[in-house]
C-alpha atoms as a PDB file:
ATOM      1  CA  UNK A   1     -85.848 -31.760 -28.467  1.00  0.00           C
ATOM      2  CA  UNK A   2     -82.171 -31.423 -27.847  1.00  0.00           C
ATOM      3  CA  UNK A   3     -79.767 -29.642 -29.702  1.00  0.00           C
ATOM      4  CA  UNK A   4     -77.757 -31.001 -32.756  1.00  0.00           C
ATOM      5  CA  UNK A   5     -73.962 -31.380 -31.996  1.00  0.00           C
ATOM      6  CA  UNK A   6     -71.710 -29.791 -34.114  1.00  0.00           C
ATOM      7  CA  UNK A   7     -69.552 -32.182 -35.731  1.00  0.00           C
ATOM      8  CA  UNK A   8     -66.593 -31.581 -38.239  1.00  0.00           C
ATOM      9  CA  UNK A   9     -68.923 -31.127 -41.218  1.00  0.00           C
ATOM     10  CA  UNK A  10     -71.045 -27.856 -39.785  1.00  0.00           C
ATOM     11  CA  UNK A  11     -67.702 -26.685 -38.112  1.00  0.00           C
ATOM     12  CA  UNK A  12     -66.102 -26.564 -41.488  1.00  0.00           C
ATOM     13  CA  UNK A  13     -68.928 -24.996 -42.592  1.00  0.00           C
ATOM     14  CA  UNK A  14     -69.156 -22.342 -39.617  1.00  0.00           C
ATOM     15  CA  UNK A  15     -65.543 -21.445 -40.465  1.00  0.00           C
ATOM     16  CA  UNK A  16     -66.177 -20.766 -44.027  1.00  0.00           C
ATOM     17  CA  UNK A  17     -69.384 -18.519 -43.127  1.00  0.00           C
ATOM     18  CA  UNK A  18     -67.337 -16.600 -40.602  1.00  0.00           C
ATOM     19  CA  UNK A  19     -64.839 -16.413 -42.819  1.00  0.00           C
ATOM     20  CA  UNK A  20     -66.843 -15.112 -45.724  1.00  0.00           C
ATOM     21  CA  UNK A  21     -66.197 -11.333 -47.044  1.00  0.00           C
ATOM     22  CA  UNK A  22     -69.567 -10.787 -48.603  1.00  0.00           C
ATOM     23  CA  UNK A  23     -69.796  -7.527 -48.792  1.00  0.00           C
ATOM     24  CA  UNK A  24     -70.623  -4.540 -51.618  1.00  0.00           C
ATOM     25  CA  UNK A  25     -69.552  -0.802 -50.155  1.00  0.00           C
ATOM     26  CA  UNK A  26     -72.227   1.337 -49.948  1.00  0.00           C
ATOM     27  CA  UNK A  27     -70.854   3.905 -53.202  1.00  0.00           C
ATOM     28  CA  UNK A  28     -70.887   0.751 -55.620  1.00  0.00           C
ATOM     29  CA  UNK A  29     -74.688   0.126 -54.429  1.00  0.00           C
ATOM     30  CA  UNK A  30     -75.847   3.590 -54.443  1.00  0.00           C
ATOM     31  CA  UNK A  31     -74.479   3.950 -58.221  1.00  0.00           C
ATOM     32  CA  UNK A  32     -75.957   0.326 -59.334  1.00  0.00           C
ATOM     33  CA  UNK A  33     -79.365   0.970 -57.653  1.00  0.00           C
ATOM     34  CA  UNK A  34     -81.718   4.058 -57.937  1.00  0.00           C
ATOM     35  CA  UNK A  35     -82.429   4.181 -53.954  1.00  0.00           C
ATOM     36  CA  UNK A  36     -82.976   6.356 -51.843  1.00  0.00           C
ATOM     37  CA  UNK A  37     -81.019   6.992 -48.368  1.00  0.00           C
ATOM     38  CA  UNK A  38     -84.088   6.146 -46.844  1.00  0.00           C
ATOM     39  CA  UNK A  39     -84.631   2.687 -48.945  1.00  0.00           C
ATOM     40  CA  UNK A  40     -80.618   1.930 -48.422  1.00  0.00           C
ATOM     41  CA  UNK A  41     -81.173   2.650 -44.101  1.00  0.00           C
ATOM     42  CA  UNK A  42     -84.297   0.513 -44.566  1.00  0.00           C
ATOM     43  CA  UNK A  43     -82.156  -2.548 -46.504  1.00  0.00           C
ATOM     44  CA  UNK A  44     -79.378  -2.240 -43.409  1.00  0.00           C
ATOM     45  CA  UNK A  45     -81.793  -1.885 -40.522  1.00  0.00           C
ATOM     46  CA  UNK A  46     -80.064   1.785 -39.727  1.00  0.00           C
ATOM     47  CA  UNK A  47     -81.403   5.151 -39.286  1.00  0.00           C
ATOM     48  CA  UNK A  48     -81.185   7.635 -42.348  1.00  0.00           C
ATOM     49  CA  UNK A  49     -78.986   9.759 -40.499  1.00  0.00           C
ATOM     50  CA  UNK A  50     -76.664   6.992 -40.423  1.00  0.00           C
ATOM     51  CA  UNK A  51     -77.016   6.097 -43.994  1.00  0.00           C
ATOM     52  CA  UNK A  52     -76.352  10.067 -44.650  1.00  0.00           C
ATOM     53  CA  UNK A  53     -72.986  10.006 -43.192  1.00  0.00           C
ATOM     54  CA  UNK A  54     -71.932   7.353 -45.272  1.00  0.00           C
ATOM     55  CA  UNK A  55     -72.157  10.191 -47.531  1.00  0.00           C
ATOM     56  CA  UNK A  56     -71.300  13.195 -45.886  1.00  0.00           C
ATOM     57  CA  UNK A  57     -68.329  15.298 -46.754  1.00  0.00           C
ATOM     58  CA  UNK A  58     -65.229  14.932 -44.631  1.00  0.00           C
ATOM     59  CA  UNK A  59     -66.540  17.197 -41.671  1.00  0.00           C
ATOM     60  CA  UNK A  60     -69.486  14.194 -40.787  1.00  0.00           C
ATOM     61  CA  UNK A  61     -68.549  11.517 -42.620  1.00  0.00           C
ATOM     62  CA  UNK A  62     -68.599   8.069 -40.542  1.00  0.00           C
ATOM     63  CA  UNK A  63     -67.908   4.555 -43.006  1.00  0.00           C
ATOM     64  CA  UNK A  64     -70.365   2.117 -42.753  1.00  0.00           C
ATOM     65  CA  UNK A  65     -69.789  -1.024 -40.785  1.00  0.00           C
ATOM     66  CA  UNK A  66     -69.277  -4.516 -42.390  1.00  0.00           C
ATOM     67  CA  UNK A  67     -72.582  -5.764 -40.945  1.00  0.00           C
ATOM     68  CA  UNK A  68     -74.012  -2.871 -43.078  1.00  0.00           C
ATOM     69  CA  UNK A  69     -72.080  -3.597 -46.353  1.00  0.00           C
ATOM     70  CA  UNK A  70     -72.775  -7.082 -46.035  1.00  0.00           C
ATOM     71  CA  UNK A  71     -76.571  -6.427 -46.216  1.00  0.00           C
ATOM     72  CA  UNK A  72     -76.283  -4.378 -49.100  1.00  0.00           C
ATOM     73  CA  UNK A  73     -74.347  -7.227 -51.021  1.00  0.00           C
ATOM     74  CA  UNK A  74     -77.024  -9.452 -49.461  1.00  0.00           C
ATOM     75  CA  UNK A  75     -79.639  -7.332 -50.878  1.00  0.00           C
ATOM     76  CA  UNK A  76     -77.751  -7.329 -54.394  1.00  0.00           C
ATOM     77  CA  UNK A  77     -77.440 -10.623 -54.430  1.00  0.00           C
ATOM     78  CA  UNK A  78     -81.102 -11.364 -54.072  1.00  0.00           C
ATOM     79  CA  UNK A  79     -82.128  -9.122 -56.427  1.00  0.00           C
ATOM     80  CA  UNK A  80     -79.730 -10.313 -59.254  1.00  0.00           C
ATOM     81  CA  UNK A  81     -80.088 -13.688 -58.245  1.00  0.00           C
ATOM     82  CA  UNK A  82     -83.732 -14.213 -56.511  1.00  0.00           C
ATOM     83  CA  UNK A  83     -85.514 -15.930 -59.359  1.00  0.00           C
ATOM     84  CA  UNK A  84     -83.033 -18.252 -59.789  1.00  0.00           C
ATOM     85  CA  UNK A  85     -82.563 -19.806 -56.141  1.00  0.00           C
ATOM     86  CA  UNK A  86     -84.816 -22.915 -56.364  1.00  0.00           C
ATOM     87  CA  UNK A  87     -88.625 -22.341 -55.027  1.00  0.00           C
ATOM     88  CA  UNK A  88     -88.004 -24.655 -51.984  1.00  0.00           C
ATOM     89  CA  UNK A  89     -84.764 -22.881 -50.491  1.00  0.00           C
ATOM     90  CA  UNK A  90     -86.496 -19.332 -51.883  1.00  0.00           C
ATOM     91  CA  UNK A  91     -89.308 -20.647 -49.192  1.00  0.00           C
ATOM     92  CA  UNK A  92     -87.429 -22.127 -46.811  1.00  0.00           C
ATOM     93  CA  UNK A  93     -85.258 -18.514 -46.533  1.00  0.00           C
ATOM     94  CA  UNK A  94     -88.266 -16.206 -46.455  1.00  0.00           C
ATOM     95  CA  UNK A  95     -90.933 -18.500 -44.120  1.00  0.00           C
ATOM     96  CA  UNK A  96     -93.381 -15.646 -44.656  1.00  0.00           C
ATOM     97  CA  UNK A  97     -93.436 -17.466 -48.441  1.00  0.00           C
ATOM     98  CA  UNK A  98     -94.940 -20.426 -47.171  1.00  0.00           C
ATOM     99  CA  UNK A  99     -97.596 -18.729 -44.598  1.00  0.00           C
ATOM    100  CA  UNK A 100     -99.177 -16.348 -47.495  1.00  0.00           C
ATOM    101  CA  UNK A 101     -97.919 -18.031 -50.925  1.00  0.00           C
ATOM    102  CA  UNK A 102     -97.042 -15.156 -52.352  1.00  0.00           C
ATOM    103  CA  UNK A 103     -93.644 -14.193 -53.816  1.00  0.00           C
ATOM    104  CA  UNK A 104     -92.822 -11.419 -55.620  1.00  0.00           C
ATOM    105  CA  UNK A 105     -93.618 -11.263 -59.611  1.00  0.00           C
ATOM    106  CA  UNK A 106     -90.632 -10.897 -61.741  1.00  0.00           C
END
């Protein structure tokens, strides 16, 4: 199979995805959620160290990159909003859903 040519439709599209500023900083998640460093470094596919800078005092402190902040508003979003994304897209985002059949209970 070849691949699909982008045509004005999916470039619009690509613009507004590259465009988008989802994001949630890593404060705002830490005092809506009860996690852990280790649970936040898990949800950003970082080390803990990293995660613990993000909250060091001035001396270590290192801000967390948008790749990271957009996970975290990523993983917000799924847990505010997970039950009501429609079954088929729910499976369709998560293939391990279709393999197994199991999703989380609410």
């Amino acid at each position: 199979m070849s691949p699909r040519t982008l045509g004005q439709h999916e470039l619009r599209l690509f613009h507004f995805y590259t465009h988008c500023q989802l994001q949630m900083s890593h404060l705002d998640f830490y005092a809506k959620w009860d996690v852990t460093h280790a649970q936040m470094a898990q949800i950003c596919g970082c080390s803990q160290p990293t995660v613990d800078r993000w909250f060091a005092g001035s001396g270590n402190y290192r801000p967390p990159e948008p790749f990271y902040l957009r996970r975290l508003a990523e993983m917000d979003l799924l847990w505010e909003k997970y039950y009501k994304i429609p079954l088929n897209l729910r499976r369709h985002l998560c293939p391990m859903l279709r393999t197994n059949g199991k999703e989380p209970s609410p």
